[in-house]
N, C-alpha and C. Protein backbone atom coordinates (compact mmCIF):
# COMPACT_ATOMS: atom_id res chain seq x y z
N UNK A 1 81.65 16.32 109.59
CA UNK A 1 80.52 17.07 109.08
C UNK A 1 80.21 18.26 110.00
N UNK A 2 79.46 19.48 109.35
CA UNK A 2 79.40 20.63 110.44
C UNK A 2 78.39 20.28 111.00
N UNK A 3 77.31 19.33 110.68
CA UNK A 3 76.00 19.30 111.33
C UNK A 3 76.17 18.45 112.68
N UNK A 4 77.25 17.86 113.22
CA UNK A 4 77.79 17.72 114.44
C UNK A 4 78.32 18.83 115.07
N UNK A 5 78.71 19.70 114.79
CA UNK A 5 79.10 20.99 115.37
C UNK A 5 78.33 22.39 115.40
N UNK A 6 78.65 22.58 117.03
CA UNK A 6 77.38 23.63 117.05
C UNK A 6 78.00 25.00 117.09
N UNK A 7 77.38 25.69 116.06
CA UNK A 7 77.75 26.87 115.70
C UNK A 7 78.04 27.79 116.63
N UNK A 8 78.75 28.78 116.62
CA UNK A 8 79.41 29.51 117.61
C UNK A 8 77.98 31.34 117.30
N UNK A 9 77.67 31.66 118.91
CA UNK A 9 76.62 32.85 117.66
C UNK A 9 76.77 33.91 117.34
N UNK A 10 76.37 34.76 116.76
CA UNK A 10 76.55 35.77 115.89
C UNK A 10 77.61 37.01 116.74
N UNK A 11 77.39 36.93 118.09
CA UNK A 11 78.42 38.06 118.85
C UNK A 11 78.88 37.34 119.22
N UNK A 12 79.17 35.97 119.81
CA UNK A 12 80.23 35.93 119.95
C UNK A 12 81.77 35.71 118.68
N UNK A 13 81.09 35.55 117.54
CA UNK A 13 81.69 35.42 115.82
C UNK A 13 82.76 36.96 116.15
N UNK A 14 81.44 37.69 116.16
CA UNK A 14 82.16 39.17 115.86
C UNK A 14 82.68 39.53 117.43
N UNK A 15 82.47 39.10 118.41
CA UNK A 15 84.06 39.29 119.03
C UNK A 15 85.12 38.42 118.94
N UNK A 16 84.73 37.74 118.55
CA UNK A 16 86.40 36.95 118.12
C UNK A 16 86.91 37.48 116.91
N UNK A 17 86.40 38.21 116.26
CA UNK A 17 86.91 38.66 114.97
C UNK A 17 87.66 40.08 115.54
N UNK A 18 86.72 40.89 116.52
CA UNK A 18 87.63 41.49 117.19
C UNK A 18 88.64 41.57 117.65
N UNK A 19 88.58 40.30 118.74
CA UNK A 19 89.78 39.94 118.88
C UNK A 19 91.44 39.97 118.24
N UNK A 20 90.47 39.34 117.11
CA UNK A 20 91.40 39.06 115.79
C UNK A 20 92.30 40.48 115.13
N UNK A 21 91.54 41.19 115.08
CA UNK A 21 91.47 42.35 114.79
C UNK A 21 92.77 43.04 115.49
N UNK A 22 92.74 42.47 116.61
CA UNK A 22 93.45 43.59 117.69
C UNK A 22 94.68 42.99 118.22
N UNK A 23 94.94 41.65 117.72
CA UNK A 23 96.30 40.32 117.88
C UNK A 23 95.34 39.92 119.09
N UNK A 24 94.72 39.42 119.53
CA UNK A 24 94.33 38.34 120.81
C UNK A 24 93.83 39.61 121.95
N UNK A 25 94.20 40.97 122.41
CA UNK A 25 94.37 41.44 123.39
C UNK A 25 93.18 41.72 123.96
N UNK A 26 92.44 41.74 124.85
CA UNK A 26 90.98 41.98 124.86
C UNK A 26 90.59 43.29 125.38
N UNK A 27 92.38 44.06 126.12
CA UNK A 27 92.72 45.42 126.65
C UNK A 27 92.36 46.19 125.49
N UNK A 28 92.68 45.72 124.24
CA UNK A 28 92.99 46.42 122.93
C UNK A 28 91.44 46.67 122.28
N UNK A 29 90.41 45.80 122.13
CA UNK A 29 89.08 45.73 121.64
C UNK A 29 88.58 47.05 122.92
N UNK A 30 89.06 47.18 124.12
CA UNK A 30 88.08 47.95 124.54
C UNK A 30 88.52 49.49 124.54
N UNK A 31 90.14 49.54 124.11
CA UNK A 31 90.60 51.12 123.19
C UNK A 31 90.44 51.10 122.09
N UNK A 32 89.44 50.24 121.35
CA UNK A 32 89.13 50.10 120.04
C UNK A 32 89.19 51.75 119.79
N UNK A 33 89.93 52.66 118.64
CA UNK A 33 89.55 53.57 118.01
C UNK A 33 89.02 53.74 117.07
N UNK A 34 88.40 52.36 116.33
CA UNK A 34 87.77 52.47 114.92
C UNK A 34 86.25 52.89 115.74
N UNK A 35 85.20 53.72 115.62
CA UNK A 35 84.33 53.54 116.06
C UNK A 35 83.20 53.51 114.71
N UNK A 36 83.88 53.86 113.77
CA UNK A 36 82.82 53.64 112.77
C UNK A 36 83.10 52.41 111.54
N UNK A 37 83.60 51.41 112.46
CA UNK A 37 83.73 50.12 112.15
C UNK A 37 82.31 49.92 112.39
N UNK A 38 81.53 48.86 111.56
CA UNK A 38 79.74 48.62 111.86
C UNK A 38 79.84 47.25 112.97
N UNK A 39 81.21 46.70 113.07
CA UNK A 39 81.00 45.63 114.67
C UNK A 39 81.17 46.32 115.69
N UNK A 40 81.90 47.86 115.92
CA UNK A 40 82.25 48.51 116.84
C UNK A 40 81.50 48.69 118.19
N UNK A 41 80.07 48.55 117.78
CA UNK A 41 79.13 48.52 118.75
C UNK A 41 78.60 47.40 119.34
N UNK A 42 79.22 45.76 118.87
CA UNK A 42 78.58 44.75 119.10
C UNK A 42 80.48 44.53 120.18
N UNK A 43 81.23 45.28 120.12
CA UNK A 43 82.89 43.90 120.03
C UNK A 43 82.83 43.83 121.54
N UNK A 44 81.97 43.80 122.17
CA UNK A 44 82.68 43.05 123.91
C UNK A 44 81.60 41.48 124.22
N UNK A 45 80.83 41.31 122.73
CA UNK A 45 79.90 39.87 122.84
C UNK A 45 78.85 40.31 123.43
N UNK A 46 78.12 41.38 123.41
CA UNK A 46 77.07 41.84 123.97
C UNK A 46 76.06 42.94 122.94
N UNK A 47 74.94 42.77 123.27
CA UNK A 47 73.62 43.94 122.15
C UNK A 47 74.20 44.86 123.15
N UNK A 48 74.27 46.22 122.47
CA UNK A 48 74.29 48.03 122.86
C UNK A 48 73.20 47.98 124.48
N UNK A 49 73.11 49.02 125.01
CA UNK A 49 72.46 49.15 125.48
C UNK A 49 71.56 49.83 125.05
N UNK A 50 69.85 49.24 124.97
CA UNK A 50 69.06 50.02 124.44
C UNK A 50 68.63 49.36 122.94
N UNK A 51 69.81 48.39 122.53
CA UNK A 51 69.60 48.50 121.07
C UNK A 51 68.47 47.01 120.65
N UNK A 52 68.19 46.61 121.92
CA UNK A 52 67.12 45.42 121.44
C UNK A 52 65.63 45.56 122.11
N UNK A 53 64.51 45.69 121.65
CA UNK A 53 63.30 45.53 122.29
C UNK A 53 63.13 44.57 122.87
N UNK A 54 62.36 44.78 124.10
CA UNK A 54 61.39 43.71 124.49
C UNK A 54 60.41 42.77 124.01
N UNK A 55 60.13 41.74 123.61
CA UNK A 55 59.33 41.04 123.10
C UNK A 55 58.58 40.43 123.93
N UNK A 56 57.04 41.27 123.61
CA UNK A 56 55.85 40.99 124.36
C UNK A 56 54.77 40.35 123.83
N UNK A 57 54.67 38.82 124.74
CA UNK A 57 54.31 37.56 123.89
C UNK A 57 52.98 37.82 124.80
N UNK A 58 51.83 37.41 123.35
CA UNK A 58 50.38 37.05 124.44
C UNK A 58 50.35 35.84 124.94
N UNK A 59 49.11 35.55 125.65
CA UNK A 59 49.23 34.14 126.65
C UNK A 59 48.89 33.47 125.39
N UNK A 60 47.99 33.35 124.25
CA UNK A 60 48.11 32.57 123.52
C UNK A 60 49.71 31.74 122.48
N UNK A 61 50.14 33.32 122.45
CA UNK A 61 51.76 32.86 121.46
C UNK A 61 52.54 32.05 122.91
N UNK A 62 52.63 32.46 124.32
CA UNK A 62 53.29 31.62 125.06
C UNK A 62 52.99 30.45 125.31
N UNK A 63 51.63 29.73 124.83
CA UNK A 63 51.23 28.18 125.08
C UNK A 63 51.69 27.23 123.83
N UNK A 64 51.86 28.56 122.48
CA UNK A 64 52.01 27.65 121.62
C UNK A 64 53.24 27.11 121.79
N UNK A 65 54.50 28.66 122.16
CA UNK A 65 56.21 28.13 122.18
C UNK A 65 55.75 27.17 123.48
N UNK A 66 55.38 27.42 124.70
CA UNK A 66 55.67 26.26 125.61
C UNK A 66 55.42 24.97 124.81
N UNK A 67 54.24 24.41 123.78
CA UNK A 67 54.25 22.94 123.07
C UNK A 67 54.82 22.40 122.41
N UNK A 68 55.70 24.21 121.77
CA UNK A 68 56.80 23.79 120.78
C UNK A 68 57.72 23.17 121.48
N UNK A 69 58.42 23.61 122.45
CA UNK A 69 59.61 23.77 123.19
C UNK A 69 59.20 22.13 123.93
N UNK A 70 58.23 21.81 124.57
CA UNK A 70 58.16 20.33 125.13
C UNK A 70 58.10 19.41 124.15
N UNK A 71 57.82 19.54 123.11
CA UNK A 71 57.75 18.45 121.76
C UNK A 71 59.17 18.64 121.75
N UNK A 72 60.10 19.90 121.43
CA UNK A 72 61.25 19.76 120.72
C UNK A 72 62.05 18.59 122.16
N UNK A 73 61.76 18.94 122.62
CA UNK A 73 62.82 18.44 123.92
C UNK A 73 62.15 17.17 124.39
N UNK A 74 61.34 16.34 123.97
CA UNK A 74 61.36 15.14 124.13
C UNK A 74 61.21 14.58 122.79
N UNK A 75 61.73 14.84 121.72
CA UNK A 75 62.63 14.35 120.93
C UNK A 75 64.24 14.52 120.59
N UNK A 76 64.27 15.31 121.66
CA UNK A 76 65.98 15.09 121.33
C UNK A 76 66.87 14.42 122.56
């Protein structure tokens, strides 16, 4: 069943598809010449630089994830 198996995430998907892309070589993903391929900017398993905001949590949203996060983890 897949629900025993833990999903692989979204960059690292699309660099292995890179990979794929390029026969295995990882020399080859970084002379990538497609640049207007739309993974072109994700293929070394990493966000752009620049391309993700900061997420600025108030002290209230951080007490709620901290209760979430201790409930989740003393049930699993």
């Amino acid at each position: 069943m897949l629900m025993n198996k833990k999903l692989p995430s979204p960059l690292k998907t699309i660099r292995a598809k890179c990979l794929d892309c390029v026969c295995g070589s990882p020399g080859e993903v970084k002379l990538c010449p497609l640049d207007d391929c739309p993974l072109y900017p994700y293929r070394f398993g990493r966000y752009p630089e620049g391309s993700r905001k900061k997420r600025v949590l108030t002290d209230e949203q951080k007490q709620r994830l901290t209760k979430q996060l201790n409930g989740a983890m003393r049930t699993a």
